[in-house]
C-alpha atoms as a PDB file:
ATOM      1  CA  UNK A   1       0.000   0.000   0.000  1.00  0.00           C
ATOM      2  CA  UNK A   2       1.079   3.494  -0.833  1.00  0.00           C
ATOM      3  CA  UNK A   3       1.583   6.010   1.857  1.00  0.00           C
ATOM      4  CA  UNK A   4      -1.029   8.694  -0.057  1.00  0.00           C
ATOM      5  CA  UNK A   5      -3.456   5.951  -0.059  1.00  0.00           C
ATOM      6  CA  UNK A   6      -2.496   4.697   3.585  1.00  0.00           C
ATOM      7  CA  UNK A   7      -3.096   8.333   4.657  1.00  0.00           C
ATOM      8  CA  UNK A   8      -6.381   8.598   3.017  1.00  0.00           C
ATOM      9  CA  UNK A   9      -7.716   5.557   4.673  1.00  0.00           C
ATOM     10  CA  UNK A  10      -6.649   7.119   8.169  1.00  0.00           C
ATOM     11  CA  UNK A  11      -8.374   9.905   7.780  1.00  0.00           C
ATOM     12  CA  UNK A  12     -11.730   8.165   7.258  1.00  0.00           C
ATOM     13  CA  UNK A  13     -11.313   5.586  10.287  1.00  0.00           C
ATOM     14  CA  UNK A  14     -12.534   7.544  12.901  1.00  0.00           C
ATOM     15  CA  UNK A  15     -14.033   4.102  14.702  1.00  0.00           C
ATOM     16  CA  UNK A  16     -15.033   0.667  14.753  1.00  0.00           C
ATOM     17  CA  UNK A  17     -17.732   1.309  12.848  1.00  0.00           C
ATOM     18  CA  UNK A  18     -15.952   3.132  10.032  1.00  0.00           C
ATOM     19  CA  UNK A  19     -13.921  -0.029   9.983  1.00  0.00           C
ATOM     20  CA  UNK A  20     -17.455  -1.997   9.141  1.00  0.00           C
ATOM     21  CA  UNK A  21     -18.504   0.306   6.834  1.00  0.00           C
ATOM     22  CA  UNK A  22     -15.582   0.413   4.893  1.00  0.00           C
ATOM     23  CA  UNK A  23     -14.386  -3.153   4.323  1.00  0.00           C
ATOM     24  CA  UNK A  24     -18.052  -3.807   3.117  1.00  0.00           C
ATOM     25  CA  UNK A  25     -18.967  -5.761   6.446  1.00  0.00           C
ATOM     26  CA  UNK A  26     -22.122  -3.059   7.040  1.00  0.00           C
ATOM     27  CA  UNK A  27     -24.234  -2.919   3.762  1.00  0.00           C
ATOM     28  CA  UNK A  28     -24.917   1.365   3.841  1.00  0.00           C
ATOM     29  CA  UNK A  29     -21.547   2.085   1.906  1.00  0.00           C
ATOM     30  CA  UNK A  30     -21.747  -1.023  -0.570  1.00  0.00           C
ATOM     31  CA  UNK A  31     -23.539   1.238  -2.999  1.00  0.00           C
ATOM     32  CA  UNK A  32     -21.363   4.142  -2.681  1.00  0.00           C
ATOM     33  CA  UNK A  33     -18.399   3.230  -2.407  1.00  0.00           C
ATOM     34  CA  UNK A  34     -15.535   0.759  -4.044  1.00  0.00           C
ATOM     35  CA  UNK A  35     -14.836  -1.724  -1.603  1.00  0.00           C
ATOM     36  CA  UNK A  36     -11.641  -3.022  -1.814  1.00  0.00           C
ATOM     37  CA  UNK A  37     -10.029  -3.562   1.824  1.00  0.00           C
ATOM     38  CA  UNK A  38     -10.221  -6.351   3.782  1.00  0.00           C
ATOM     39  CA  UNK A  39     -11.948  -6.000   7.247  1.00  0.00           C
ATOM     40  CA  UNK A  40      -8.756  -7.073   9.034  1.00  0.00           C
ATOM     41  CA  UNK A  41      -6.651  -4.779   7.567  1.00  0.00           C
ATOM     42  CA  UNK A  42      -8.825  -2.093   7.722  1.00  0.00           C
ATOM     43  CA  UNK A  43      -9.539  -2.962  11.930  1.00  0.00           C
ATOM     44  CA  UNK A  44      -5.197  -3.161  11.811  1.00  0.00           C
ATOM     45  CA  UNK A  45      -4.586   0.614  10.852  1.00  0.00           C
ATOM     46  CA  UNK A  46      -7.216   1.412  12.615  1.00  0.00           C
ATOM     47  CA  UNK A  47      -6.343  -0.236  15.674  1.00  0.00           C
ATOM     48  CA  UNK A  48      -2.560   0.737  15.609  1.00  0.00           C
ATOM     49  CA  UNK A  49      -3.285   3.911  15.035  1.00  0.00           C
ATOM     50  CA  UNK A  50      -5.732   4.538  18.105  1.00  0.00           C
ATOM     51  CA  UNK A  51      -2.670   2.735  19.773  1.00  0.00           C
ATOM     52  CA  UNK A  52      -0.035   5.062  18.817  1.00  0.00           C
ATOM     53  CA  UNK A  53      -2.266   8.542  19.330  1.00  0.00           C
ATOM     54  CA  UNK A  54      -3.983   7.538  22.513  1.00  0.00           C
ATOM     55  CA  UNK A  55      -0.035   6.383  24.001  1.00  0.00           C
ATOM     56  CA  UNK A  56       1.223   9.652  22.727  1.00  0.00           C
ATOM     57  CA  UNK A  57      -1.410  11.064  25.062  1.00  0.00           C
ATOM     58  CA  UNK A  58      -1.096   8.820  27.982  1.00  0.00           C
ATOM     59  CA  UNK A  59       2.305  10.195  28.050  1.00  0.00           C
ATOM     60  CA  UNK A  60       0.908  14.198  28.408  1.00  0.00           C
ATOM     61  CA  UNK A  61      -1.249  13.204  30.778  1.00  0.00           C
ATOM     62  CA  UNK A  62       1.568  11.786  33.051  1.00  0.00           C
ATOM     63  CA  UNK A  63       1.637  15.256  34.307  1.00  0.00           C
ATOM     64  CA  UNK A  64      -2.637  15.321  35.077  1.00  0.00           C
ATOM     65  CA  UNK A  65      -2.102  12.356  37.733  1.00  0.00           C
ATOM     66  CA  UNK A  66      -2.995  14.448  40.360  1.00  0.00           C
ATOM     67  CA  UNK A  67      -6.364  15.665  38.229  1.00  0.00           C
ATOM     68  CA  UNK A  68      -7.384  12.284  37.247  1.00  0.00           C
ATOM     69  CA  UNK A  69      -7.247  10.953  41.010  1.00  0.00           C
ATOM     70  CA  UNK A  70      -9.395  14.456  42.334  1.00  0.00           C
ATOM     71  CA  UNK A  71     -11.849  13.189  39.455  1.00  0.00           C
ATOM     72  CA  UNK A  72     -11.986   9.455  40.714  1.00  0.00           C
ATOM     73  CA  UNK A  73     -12.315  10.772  44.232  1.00  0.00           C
ATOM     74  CA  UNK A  74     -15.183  12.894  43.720  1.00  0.00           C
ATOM     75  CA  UNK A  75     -16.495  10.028  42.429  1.00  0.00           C
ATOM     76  CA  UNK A  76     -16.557   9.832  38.966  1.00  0.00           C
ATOM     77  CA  UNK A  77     -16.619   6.402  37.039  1.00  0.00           C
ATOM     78  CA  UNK A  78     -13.279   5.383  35.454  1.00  0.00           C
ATOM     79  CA  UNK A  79     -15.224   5.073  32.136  1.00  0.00           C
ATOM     80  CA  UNK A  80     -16.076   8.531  31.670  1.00  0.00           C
ATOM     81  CA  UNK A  81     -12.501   9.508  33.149  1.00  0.00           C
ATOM     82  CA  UNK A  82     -10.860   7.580  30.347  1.00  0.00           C
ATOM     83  CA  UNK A  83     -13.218   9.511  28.220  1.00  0.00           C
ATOM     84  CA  UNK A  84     -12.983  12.519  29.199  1.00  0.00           C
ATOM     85  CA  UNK A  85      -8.990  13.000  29.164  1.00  0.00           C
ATOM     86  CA  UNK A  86      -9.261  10.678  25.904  1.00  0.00           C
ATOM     87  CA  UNK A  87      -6.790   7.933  27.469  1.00  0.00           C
ATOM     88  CA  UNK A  88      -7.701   3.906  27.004  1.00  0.00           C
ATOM     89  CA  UNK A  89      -9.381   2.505  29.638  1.00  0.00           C
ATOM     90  CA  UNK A  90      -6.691   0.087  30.720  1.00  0.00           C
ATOM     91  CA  UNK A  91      -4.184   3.159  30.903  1.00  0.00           C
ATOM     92  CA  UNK A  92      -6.161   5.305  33.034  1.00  0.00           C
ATOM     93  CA  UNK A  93      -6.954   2.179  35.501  1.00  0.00           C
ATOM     94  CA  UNK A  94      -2.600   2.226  35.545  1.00  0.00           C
ATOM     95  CA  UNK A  95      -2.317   6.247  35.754  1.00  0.00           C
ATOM     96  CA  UNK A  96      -4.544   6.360  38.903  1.00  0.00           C
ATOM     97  CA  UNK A  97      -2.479   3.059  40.653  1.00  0.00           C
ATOM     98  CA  UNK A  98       0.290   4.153  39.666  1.00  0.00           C
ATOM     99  CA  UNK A  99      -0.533   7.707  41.864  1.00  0.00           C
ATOM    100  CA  UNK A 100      -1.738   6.148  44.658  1.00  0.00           C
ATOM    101  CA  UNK A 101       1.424   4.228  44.911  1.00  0.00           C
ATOM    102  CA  UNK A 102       0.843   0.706  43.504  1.00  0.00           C
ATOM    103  CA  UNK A 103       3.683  -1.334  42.135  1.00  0.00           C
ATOM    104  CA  UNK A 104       4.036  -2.207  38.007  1.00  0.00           C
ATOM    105  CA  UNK A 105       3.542  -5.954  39.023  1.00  0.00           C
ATOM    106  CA  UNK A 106       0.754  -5.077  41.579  1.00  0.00           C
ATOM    107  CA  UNK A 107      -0.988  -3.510  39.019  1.00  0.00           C
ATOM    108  CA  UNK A 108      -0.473  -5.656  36.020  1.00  0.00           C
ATOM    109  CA  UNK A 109      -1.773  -8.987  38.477  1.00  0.00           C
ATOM    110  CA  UNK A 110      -4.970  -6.594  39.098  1.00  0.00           C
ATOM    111  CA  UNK A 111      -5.388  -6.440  35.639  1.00  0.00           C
ATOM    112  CA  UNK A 112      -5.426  -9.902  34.915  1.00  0.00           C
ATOM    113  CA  UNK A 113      -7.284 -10.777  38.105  1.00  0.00           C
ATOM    114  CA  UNK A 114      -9.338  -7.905  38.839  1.00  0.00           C
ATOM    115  CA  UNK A 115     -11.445  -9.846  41.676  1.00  0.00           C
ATOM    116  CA  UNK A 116      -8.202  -9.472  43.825  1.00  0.00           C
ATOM    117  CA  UNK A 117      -8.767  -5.969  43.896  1.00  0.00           C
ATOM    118  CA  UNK A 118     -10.268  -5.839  47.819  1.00  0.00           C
ATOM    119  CA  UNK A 119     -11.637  -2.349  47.245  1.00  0.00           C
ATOM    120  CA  UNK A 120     -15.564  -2.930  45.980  1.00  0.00           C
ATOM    121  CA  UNK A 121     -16.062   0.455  43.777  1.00  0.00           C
ATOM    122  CA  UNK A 122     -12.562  -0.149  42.698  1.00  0.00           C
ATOM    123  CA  UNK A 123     -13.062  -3.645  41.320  1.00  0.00           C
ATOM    124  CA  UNK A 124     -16.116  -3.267  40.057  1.00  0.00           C
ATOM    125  CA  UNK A 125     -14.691  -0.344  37.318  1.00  0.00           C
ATOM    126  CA  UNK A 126     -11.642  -1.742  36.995  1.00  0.00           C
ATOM    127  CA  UNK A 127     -13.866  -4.348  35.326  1.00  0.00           C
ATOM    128  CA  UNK A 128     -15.612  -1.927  33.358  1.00  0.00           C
ATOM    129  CA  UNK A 129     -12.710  -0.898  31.923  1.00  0.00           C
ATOM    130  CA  UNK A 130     -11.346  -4.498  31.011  1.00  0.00           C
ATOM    131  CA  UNK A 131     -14.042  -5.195  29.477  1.00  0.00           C
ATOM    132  CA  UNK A 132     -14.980  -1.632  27.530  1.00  0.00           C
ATOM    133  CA  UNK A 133     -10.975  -1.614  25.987  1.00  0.00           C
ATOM    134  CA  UNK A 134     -10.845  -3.304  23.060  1.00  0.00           C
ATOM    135  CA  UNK A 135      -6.910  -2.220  22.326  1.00  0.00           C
ATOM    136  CA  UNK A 136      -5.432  -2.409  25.892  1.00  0.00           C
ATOM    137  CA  UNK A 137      -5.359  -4.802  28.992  1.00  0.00           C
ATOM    138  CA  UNK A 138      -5.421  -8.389  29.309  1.00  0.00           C
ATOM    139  CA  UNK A 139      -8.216  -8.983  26.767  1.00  0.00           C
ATOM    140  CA  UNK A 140      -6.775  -7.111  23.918  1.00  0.00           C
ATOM    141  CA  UNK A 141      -3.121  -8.668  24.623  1.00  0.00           C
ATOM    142  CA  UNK A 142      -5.040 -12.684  24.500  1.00  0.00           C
ATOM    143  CA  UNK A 143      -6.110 -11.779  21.213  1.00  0.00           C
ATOM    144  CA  UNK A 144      -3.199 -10.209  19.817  1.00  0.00           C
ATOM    145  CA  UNK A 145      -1.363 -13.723  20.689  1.00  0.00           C
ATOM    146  CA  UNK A 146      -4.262 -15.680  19.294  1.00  0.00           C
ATOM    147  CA  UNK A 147      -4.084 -14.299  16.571  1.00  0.00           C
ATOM    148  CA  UNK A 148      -0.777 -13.955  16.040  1.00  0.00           C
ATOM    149  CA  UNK A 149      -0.391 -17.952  16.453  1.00  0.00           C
ATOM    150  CA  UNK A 150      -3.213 -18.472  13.739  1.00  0.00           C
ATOM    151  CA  UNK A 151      -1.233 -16.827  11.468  1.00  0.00           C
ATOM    152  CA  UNK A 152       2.489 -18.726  11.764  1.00  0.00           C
ATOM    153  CA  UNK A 153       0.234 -21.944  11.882  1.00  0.00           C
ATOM    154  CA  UNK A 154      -1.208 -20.737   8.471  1.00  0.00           C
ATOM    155  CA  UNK A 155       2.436 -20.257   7.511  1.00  0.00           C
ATOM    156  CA  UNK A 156       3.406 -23.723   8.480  1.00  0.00           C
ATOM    157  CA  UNK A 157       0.042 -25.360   6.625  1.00  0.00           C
ATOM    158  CA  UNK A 158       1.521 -23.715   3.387  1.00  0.00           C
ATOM    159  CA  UNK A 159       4.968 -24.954   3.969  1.00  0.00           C
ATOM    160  CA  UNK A 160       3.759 -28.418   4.605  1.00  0.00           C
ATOM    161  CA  UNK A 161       1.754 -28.291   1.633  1.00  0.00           C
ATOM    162  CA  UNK A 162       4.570 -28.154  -0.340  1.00  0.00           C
ATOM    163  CA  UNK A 163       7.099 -30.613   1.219  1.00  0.00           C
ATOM    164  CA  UNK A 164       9.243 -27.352   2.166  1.00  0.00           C
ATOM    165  CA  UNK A 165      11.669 -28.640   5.255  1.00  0.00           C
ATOM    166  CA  UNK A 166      11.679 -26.264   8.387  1.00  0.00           C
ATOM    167  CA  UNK A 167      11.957 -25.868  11.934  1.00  0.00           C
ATOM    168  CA  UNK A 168       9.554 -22.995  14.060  1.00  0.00           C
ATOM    169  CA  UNK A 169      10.652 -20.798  16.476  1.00  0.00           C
ATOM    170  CA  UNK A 170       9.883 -23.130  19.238  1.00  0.00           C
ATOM    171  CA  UNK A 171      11.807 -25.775  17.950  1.00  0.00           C
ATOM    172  CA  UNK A 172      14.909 -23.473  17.682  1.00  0.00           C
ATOM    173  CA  UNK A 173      14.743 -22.225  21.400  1.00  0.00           C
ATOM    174  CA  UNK A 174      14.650 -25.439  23.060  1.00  0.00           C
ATOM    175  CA  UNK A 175      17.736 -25.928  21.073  1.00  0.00           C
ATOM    176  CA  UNK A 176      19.451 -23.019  22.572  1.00  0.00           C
ATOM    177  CA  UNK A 177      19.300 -20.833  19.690  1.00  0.00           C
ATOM    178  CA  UNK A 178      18.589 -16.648  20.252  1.00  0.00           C
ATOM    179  CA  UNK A 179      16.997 -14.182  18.340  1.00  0.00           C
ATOM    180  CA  UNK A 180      14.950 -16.812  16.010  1.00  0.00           C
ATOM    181  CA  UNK A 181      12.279 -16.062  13.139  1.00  0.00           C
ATOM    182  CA  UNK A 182       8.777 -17.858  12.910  1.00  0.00           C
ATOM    183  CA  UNK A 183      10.483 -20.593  10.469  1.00  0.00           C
ATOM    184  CA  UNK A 184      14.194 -21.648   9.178  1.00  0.00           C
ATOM    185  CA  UNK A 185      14.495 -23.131   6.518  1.00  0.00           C
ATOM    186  CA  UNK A 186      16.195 -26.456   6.110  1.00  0.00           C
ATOM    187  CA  UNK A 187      17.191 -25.756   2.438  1.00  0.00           C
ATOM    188  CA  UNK A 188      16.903 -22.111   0.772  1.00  0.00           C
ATOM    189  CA  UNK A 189      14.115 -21.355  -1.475  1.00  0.00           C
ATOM    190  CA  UNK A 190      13.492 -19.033  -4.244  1.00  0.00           C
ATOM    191  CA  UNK A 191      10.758 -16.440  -4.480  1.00  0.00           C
ATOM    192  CA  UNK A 192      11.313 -14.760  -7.827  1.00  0.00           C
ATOM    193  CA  UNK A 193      14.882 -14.362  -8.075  1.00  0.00           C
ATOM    194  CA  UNK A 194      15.301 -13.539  -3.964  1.00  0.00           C
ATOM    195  CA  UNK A 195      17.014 -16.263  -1.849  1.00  0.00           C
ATOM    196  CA  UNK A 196      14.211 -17.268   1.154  1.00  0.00           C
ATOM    197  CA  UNK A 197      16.672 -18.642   4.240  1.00  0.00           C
ATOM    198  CA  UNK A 198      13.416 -17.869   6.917  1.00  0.00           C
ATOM    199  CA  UNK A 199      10.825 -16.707   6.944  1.00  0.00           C
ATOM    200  CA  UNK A 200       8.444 -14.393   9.832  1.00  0.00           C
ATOM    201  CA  UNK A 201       4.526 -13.662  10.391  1.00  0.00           C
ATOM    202  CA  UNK A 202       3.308 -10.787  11.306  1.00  0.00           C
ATOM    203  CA  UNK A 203      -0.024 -10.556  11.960  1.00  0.00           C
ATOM    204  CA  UNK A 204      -0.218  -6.377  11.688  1.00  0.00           C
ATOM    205  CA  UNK A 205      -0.473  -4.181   9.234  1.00  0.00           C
ATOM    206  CA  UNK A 206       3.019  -2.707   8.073  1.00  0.00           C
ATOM    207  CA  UNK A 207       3.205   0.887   9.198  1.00  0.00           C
ATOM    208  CA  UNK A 208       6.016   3.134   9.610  1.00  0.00           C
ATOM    209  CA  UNK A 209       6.129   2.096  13.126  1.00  0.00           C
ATOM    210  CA  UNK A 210       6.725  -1.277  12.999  1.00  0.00           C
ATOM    211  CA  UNK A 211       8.763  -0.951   9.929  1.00  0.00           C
ATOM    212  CA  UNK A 212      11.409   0.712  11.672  1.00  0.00           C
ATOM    213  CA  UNK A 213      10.117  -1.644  15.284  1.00  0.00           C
ATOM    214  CA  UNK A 214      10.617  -4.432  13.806  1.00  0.00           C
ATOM    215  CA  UNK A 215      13.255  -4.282  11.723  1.00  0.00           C
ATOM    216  CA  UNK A 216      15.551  -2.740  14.550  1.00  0.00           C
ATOM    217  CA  UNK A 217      14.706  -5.296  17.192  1.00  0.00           C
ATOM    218  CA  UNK A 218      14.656  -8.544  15.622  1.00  0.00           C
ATOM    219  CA  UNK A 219      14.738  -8.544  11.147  1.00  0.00           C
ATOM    220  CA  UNK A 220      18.135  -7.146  10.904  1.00  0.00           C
ATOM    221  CA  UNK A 221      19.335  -9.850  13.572  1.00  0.00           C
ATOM    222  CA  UNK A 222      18.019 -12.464  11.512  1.00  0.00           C
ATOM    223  CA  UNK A 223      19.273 -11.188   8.025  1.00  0.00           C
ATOM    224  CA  UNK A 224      23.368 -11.129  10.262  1.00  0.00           C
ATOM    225  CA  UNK A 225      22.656 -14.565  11.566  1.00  0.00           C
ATOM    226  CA  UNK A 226      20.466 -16.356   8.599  1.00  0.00           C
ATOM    227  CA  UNK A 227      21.212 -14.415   5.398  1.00  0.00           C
ATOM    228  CA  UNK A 228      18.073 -13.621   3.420  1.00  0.00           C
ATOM    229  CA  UNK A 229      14.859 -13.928   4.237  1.00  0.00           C
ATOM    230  CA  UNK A 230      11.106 -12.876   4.120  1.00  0.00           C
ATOM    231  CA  UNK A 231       8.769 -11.110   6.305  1.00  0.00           C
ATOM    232  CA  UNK A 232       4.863 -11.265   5.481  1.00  0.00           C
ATOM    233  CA  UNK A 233       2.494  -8.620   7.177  1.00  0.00           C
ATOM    234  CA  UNK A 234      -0.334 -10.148   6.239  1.00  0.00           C
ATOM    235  CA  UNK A 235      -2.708  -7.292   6.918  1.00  0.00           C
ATOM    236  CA  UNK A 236      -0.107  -5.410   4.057  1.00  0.00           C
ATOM    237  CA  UNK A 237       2.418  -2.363   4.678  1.00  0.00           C
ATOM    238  CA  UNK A 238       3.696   0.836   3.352  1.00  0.00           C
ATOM    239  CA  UNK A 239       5.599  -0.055   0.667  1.00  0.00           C
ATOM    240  CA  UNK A 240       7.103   4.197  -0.159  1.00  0.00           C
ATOM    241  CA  UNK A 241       8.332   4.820   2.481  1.00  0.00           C
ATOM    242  CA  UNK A 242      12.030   5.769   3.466  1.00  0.00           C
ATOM    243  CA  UNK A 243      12.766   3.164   6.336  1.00  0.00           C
ATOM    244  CA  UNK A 244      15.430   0.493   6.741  1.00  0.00           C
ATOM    245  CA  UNK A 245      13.374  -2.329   6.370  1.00  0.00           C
ATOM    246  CA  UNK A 246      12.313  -1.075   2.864  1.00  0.00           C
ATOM    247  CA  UNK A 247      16.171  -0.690   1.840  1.00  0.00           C
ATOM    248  CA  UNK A 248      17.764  -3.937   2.623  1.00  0.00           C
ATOM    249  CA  UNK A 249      18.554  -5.918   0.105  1.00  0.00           C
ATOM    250  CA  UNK A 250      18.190  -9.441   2.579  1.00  0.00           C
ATOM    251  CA  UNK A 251      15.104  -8.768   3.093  1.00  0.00           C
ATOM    252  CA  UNK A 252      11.910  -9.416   0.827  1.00  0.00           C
ATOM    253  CA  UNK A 253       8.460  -8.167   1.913  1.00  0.00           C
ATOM    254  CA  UNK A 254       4.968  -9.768   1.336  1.00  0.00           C
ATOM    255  CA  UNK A 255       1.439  -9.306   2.525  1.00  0.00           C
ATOM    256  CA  UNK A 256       0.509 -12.973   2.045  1.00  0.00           C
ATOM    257  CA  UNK A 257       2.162 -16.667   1.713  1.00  0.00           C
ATOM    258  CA  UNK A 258       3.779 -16.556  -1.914  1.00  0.00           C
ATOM    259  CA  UNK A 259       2.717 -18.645  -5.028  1.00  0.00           C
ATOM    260  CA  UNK A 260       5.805 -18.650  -6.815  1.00  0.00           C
ATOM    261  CA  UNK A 261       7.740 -19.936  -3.972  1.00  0.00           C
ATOM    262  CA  UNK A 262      10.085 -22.606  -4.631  1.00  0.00           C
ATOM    263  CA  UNK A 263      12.990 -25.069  -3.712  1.00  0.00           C
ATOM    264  CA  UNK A 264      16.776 -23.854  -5.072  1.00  0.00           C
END
């Protein structure tokens, strides 16, 4: 995807429901509009966008601790806190335990088992919130790695399919082995005219973000220790834009599981 069109697609998801009505999934724009985007990775930018904005603003509102805890004293719901000062729900339950002194672990284990929480008004909206964030908290994070497993299983599936030798990630740790991809090859392939030594899933969509993310805390890694290899993003990625990733000649990008893969 180009970044012109990438930015034109931000600027009409606003919400979840933009995300509906643009992929097609909601019959009002079918008539109007071309639909040519995929309800996943529509709900990726979308989601990693909201991400990225509403951290940027977490971080200014560091310095509003002491307002958001007046507000949740005088009684107002966590909810319409989180609303109000435009923060997730997840990261204004951590703002406010964070100022009334609760440790990072503390507040991480109330998170996952809100029912510890002893205080009754307390527990009941840190519920709320779990349950109202679709992006943050321990909800969001199960199916991010749901997900994220489909996809390298769909990856494996394909390689299986065609009698292509490998060994997963897993396999490679328990044999000692750091800074691993998704799959190694046994025996190089060939997509096109681009030597495949592994290969990694991503289950996002490839902003400039995680371009540069990824690519500085794992892709480069692989490309020193492996040689060549391929990355698929299978909800797409910017594909003009000046970043690392984009300029390395080991590296081959894809948005899906390639047909004209084969053995060397």
């Amino acid at each position: 995807m180009r970044l012109e069109e990438y930015e034109t697609l931000c600027s009409k998801l606003h919400c979840r429901k933009d995300v509906y009505l643009l992929s097609g999934v909601s019959s009002s724009l079918r008539d109007t509009e071309s639909i040519s985007y995929n309800y996943e990775t529509l709900y990726a930018i979308y989601s990693q966008r909201y991400q990225t904005e509403v951290t940027a603003v977490a971080r200014d509102a560091m310095k509003e601790l002491c307002f958001l805890s007046t507000l949740y004293d005088s009684g107002q719901h966590l909810l319409d806190i989180s609303e109000r000062l435009n923060i997730a729900p997840c990261i204004t339950v951590r703002r406010l335990l964070e100022y009334k002194n609760f440790g990072k672990k503390q507040i991480s284990r109330f998170l996952r088992n809100p029912h510890e929480i002893s205080d009754d008004r307390l527990r009941q909206e840190v519920i709320a919130c779990i349950e109202q964030d679709e992006h943050y908290g321990p909800f969001a994070d199960r199916m991010r790695q749901v997900q994220g497993l489909d996809y390298e299983h769909i990856l494996y599936q394909n390689l299986e399919i065609l009698d292509i030798p490998f060994e997963t990630e897993t396999a490679l740790r328990c044999k000692g082995l750091f800074k691993t991809p998704d799959v190694l090859l046994h025996l190089p392939v060939k997509v096109g005219t681009n030597v495949i030594n592994w290969i990694d899933s991503k289950a996002k969509f490839g902003d400039e973000y995680y371009l540069r993310r990824d690519y500085n805390d794992s892709i480069s890694s692989y490309v020193g220790r492996y040689g060549s290899g391929m990355v698929i993003y299978w909800f797409g990625f910017l594909e003009d834009i000046d970043v690392p990733m984009l300029h390395d000649q080991g590296v081959v990008l894809s948005s899906s599981f390639p047909k004209n893969i084969r053995l060397v």
